[in-house]
Every structure is written in C-alpha cells, then in structure tokens.
Protein backbone atom coordinates (compact mmCIF):
# COMPACT_ATOMS: atom_id res chain seq x y z
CA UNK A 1 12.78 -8.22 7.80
CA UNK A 2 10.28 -5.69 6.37
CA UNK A 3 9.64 -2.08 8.19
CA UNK A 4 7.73 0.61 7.04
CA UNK A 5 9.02 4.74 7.52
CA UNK A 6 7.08 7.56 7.02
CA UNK A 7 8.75 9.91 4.41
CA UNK A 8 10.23 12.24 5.35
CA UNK A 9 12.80 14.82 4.18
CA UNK A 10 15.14 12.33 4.63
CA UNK A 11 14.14 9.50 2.65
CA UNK A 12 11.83 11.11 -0.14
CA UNK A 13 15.04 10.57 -2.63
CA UNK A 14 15.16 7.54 -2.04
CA UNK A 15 11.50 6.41 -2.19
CA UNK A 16 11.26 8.62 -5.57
CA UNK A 17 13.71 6.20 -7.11
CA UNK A 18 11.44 3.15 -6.42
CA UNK A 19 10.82 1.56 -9.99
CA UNK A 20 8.36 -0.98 -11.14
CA UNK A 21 9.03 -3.67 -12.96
CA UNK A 22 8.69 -3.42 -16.89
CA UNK A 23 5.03 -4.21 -17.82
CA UNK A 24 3.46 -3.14 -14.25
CA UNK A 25 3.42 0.63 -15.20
CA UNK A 26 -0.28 0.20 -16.88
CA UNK A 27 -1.22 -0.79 -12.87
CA UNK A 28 0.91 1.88 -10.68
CA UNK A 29 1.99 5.36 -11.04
CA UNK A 30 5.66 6.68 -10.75
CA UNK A 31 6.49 7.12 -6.30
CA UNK A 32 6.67 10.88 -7.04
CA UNK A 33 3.09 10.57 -7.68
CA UNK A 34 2.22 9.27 -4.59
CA UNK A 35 4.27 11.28 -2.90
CA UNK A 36 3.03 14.39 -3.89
CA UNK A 37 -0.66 12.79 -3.10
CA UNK A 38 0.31 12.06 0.34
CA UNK A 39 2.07 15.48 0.70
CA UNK A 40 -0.80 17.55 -0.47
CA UNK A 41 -4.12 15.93 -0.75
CA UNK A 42 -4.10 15.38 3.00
CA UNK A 43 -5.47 12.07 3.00
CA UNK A 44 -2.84 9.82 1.80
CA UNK A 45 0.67 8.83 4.51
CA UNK A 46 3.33 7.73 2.32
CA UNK A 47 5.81 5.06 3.43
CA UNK A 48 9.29 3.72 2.65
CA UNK A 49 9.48 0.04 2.37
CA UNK A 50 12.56 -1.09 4.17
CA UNK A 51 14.41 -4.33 4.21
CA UNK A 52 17.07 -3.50 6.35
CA UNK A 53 18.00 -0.04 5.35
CA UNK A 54 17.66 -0.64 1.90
CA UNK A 55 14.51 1.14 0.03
CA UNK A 56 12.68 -1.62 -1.85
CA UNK A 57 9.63 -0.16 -2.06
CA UNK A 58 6.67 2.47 -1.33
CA UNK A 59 3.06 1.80 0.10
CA UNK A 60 0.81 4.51 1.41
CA UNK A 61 -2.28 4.36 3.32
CA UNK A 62 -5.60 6.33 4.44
CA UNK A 63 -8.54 6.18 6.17
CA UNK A 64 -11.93 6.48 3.86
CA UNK A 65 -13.53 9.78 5.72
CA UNK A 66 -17.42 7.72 4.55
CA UNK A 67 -16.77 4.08 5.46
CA UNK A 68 -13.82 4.48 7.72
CA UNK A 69 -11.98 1.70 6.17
CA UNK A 70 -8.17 1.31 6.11
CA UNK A 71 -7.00 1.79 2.55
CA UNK A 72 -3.55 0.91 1.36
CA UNK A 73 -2.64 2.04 -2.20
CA UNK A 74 0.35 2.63 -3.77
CA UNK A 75 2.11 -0.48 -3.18
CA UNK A 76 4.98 -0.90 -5.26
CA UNK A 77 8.18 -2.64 -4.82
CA UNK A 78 11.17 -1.95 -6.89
CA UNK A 79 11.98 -4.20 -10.25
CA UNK A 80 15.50 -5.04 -8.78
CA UNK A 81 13.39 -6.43 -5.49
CA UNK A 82 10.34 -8.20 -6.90
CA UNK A 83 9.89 -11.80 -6.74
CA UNK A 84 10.69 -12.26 -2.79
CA UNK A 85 7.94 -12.17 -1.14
CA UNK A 86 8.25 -8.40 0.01
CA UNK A 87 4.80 -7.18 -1.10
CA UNK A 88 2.88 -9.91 1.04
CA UNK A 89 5.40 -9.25 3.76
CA UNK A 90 4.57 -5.20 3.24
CA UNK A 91 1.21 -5.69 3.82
CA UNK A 92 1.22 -7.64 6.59
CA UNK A 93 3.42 -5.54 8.38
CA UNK A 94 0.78 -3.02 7.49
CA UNK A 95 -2.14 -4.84 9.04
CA UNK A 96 -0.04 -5.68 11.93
CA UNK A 97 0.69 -1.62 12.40
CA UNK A 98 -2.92 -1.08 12.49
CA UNK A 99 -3.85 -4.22 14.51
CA UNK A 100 -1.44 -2.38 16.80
CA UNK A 101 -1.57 0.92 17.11
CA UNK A 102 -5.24 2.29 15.42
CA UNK A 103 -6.75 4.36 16.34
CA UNK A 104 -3.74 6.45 18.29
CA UNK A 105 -2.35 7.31 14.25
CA UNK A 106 -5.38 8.23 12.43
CA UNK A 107 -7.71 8.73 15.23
CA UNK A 108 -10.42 6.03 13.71
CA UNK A 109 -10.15 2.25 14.85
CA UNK A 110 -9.59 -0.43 12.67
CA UNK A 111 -12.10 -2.78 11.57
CA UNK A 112 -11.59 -3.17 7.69
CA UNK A 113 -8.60 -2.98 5.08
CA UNK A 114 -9.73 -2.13 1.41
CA UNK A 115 -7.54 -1.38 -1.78
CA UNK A 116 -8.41 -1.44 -5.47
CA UNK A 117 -6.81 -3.10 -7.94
CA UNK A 118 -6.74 -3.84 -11.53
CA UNK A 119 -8.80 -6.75 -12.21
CA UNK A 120 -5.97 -7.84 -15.37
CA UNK A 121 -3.41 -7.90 -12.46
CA UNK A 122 -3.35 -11.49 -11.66
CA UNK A 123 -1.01 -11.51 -9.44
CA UNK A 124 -1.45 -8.95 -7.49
CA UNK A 125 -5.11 -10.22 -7.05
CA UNK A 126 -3.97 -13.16 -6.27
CA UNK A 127 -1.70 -11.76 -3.29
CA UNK A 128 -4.57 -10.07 -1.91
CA UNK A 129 -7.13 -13.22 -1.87
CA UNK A 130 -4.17 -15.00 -0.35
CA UNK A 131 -3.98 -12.91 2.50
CA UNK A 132 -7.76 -12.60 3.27
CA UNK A 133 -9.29 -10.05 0.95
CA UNK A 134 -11.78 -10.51 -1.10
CA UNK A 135 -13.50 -9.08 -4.14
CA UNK A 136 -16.48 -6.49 -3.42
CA UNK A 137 -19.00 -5.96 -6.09
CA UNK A 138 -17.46 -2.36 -5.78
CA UNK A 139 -15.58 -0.63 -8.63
CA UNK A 140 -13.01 1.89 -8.60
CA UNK A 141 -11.59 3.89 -11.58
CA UNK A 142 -11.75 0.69 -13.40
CA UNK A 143 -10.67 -1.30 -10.69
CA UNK A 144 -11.63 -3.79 -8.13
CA UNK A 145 -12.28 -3.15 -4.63
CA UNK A 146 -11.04 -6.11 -2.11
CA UNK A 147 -11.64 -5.89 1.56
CA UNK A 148 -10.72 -7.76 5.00
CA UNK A 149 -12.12 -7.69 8.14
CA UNK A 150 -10.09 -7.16 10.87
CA UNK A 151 -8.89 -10.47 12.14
C-alpha cells in the first residue's frame, strides 16, 4: 500500500536517491531538485513515496496562489520500482489526501488538481487521462497542462 511523508530531516537521504528510469530524465529533474524547490521557494511540499517503508518515489505538491488549483509536480518513482502501478496509486492517494483533509493543510479548499506534463510523454499522459484529467489548451514551459475537477 502507497503512503505519502513529508520530508523531513529524516528521510531527505533517502528521497535524494530516488532515480528515474533511463530515458525519462528529458521529462523530470534529479529529487534534489525538488527538494531544494520545496525547501526554499516556499510554494512547493515535497513528499516521500512509501510502499511500506521502502522509498520508491517523490511527488510534491502546491497550491497555485492565482487559480487556487492543487498542483502536483515532481512525480517520480524510482527505475528499480516502475512498472507497478505505483504512480497511479501515488496520485490517488494524493487526491484522496486532499479530498480529505483541504483546506486544514494549505488553508485553500480543493476544487481542482492540475500538473503539466510533456506532451512526448505518452505514458505519463496517458496515466493522467486515465484517472480523470484532461488536456487544457494551457501551456507550460513546453508542456501540457491537465486538470480534474474535484470528484
């Protein structure tokens, strides 16, 4: 089963050693990367992907200050981890968290998700429309923006 932790000092280590898969590094950054975002940009909450208490993986999420939507970005789940079904379960764990307990974390209430995403990764698109998004005629830093309504 799938839980999300907030990093912390300590699991930072071990969400720094989260790897992508060769070939996926053209879509993500290295964790570091979006751990320092979320440590000092102010906007950004980093979390450890956890299937039991084993790291697999790193997702972070914010709330857009303009439109108030629930962003999640930095998804990645390590190479040695990919292929089970742990980024749809990630981000439905996510929704559910925000179904739940919005607007106690961030102090805004949930109505929309939104992420970007790289139009050339097919799969990951595909994940997305799969679990309700769908494509905006919004662009991001040559990407796509998807959204879902709350259900």
């Amino acid at each position: 089963m799938i839980t999300l932790a907030p990093a912390a000092s300590a699991n930072w280590r071990d969400i720094a050693r989260v790897r992508a898969a060769d070939g996926q590094h053209e879509w993500v950054a290295e964790t570091t990367y979006y751990l320092c975002l979320s440590a000092y940009d102010g906007l950004w909450r980093s979390y450890a992907i956890l299937d039991g208490d084993a790291t697999v993986g790193h997702v972070m999420w914010a709330v857009d200050p303009e439109d108030k939507g629930h962003w999640i970005g930095g998804l990645v789940i390590d190479a040695e981890h990919q292929g089970r079904g742990l980024g749809r379960a990630t981000v439905e764990v996510l929704l559910d968290l925000w179904e739940r307990e919005e607007p106690a974390l961030s102090g805004t209430a949930y109505r929309e998700a939104a992420l970007s995403v790289s139009p050339d990764n097919e799969a990951a698109v595909g994940l997305y429309r799969s679990l309700g998004f769908v494509r905006t005629d919004e662009d991001m830093d040559d990407e796509i923006v998807m959204r879902r309504t709350r259900a």
